[in-house]
Protein backbone atom coordinates (compact mmCIF):
# COMPACT_ATOMS: atom_id res chain seq x y z
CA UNK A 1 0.00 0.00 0.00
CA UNK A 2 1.00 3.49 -1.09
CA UNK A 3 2.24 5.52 1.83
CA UNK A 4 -0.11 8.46 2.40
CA UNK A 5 -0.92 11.27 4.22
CA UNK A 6 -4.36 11.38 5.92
CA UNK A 7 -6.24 14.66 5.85
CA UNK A 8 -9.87 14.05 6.71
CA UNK A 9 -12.50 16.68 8.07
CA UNK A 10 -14.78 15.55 10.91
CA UNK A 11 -17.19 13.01 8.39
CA UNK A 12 -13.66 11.99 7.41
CA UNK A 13 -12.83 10.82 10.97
CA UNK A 14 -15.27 9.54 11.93
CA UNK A 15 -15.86 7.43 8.84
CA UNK A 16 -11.91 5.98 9.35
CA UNK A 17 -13.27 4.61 12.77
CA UNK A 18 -16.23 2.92 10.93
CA UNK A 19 -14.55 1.11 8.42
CA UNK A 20 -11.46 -0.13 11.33
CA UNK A 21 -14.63 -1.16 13.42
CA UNK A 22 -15.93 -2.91 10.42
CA UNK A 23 -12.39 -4.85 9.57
CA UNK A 24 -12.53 -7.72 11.91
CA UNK A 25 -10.12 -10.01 12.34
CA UNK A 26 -8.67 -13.10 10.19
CA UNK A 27 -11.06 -15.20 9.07
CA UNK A 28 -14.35 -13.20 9.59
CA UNK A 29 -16.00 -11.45 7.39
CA UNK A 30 -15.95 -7.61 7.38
CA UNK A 31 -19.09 -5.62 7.93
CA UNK A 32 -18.81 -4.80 3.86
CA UNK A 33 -22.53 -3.24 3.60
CA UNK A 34 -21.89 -1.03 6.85
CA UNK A 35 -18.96 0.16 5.26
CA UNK A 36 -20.81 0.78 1.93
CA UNK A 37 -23.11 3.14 3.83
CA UNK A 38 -19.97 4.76 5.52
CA UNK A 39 -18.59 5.43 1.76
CA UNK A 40 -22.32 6.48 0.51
CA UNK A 41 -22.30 8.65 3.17
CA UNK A 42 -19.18 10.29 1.99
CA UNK A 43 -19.93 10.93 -1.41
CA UNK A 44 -23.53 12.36 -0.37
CA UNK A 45 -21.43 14.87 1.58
CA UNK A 46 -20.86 16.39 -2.09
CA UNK A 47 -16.98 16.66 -1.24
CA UNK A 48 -15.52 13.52 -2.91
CA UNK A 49 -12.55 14.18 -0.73
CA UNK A 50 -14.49 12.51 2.23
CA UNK A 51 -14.20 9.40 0.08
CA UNK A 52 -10.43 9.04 0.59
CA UNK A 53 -10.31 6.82 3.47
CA UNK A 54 -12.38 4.43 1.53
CA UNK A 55 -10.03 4.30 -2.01
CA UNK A 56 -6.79 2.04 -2.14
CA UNK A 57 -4.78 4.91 -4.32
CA UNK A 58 -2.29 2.73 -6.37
CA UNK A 59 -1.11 4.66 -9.50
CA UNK A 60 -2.22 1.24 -11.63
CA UNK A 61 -6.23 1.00 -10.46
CA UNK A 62 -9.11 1.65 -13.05
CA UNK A 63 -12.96 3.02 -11.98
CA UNK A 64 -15.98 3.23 -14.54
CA UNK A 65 -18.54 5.82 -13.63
CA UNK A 66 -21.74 6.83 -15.41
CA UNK A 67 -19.19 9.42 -17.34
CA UNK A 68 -16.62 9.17 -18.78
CA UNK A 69 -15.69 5.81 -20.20
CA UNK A 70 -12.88 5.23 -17.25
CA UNK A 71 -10.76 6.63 -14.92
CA UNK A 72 -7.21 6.29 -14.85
CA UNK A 73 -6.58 5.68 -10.39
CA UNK A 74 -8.47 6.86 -7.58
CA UNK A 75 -7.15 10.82 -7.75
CA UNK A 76 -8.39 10.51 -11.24
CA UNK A 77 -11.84 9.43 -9.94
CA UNK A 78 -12.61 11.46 -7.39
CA UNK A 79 -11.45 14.88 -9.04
CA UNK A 80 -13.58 13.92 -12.30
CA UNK A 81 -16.98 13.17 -10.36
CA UNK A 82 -16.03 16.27 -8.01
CA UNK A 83 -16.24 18.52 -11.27
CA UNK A 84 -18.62 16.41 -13.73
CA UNK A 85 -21.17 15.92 -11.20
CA UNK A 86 -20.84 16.23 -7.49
CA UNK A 87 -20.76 20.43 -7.93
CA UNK A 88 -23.80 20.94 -9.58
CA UNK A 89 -25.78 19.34 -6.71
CA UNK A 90 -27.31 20.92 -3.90
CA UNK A 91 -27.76 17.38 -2.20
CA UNK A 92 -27.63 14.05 -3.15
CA UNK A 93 -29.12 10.60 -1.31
CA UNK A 94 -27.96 7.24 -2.30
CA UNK A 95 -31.12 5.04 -2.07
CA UNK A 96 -30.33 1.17 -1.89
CA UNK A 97 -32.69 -0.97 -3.37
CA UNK A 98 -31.92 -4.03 -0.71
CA UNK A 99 -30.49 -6.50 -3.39
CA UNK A 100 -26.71 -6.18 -2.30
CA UNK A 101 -24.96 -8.79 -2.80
CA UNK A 102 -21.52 -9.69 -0.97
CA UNK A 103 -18.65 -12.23 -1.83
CA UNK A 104 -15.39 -12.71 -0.10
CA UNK A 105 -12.49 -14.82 -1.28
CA UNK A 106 -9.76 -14.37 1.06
CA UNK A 107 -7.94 -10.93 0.95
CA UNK A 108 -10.52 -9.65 -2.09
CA UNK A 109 -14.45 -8.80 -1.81
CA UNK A 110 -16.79 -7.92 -4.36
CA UNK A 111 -20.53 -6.44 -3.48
CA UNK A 112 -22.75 -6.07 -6.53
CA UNK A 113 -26.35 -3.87 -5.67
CA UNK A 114 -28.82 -1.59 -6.99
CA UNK A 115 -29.21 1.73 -5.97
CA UNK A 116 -31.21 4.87 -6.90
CA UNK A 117 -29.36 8.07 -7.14
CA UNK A 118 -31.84 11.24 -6.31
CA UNK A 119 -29.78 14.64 -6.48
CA UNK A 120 -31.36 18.27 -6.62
CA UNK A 121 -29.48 19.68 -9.10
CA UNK A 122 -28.22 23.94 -8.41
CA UNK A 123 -30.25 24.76 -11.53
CA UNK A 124 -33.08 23.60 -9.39
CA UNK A 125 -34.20 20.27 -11.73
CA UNK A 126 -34.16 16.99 -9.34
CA UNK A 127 -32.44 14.40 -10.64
CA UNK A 128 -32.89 10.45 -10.16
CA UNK A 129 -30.87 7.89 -11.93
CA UNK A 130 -31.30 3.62 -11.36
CA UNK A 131 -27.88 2.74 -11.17
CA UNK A 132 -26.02 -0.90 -10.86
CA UNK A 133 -23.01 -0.53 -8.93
CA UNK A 134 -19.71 -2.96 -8.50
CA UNK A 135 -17.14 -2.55 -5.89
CA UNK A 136 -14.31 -4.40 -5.12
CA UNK A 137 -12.69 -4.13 -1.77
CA UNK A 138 -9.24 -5.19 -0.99
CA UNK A 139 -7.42 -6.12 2.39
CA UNK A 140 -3.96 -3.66 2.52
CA UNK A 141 -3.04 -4.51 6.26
CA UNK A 142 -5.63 -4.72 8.27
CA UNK A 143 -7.73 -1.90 6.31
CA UNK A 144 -10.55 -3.07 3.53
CA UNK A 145 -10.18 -0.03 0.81
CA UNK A 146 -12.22 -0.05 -2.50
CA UNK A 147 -9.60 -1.47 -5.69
CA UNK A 148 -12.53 -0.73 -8.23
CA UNK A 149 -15.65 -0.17 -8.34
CA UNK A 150 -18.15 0.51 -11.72
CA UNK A 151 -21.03 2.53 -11.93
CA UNK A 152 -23.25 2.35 -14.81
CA UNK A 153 -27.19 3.48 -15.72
CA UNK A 154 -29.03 0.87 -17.92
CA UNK A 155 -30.27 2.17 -21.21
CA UNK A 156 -34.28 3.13 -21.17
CA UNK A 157 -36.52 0.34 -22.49
């Protein structure tokens, strides 16, 4: 794991202590849903820098969002949904739709769900998007931190 330097606002801090609580030991399975909130949560916030405790930030990692086609690592990520999206929103809610889905094989997880985006946009038009959402979390030490994850809408039909 990258060494790095740990700048987190109050949300930020107290998120860090949620996602240690959730790593149990060897052997068990993490809390991975909990700590899905803890991330949603973070994002919601509308400052994608509250996400940081949750990214692994190796140079080499690749994300898919709704836009663009990819991202290059997590800096990449974060500072392209800060801009494309998270600063034309007022507020934001992530909305589950209860069909997550959690595997574990060793020192990788992957959670596959639903979710419904609903955002008032500054211009004042709400927005709501039915998304499908993959994230991978890997152990570095005794943290879990999110390796990928994909975000994509389904075509209307």
């Amino acid at each position: 794991m990258n060494n790095r330097s740990w700048s987190v606002s109050a949300l930020g801090a107290l998120a860090v202590s949620a996602l240690l609580a959730a790593a149990s030991p060897k052997g068990k399975d993490p809390d991975f849903q909990a700590m899905q909130a803890e991330v949603d949560k973070a994002w919601c916030s509308l400052n994608a820098k509250n996400a940081d405790p949750y990214y692994a930030a190796d140079a080499d990692l690749t994300f898919f969002d709704i836009a663009p086609l990819k991202y290059k690592n997590w800096a990449e990520y974060r500072d392209g949904a800060q801009k494309l999206f998270l600063d034309g929103c007022k507020s934001m809610k992530f909305i589950p739709k209860g069909d997550d889905r959690v595997v574990r094989k060793g020192d990788v997880a992957w959670m596959t769900r639903t979710l419904k985006i609903a955002a008032e946009m500054k211009e004042g038009k709400p927005l709501d998007l039915d998304c499908r959402d993959t994230v991978v979390w890997v152990r570095y030490g005794d943290k879990w931190l999110i390796a990928h994850e994909h975000v994509s809408v389904p075509l209307p039909g």
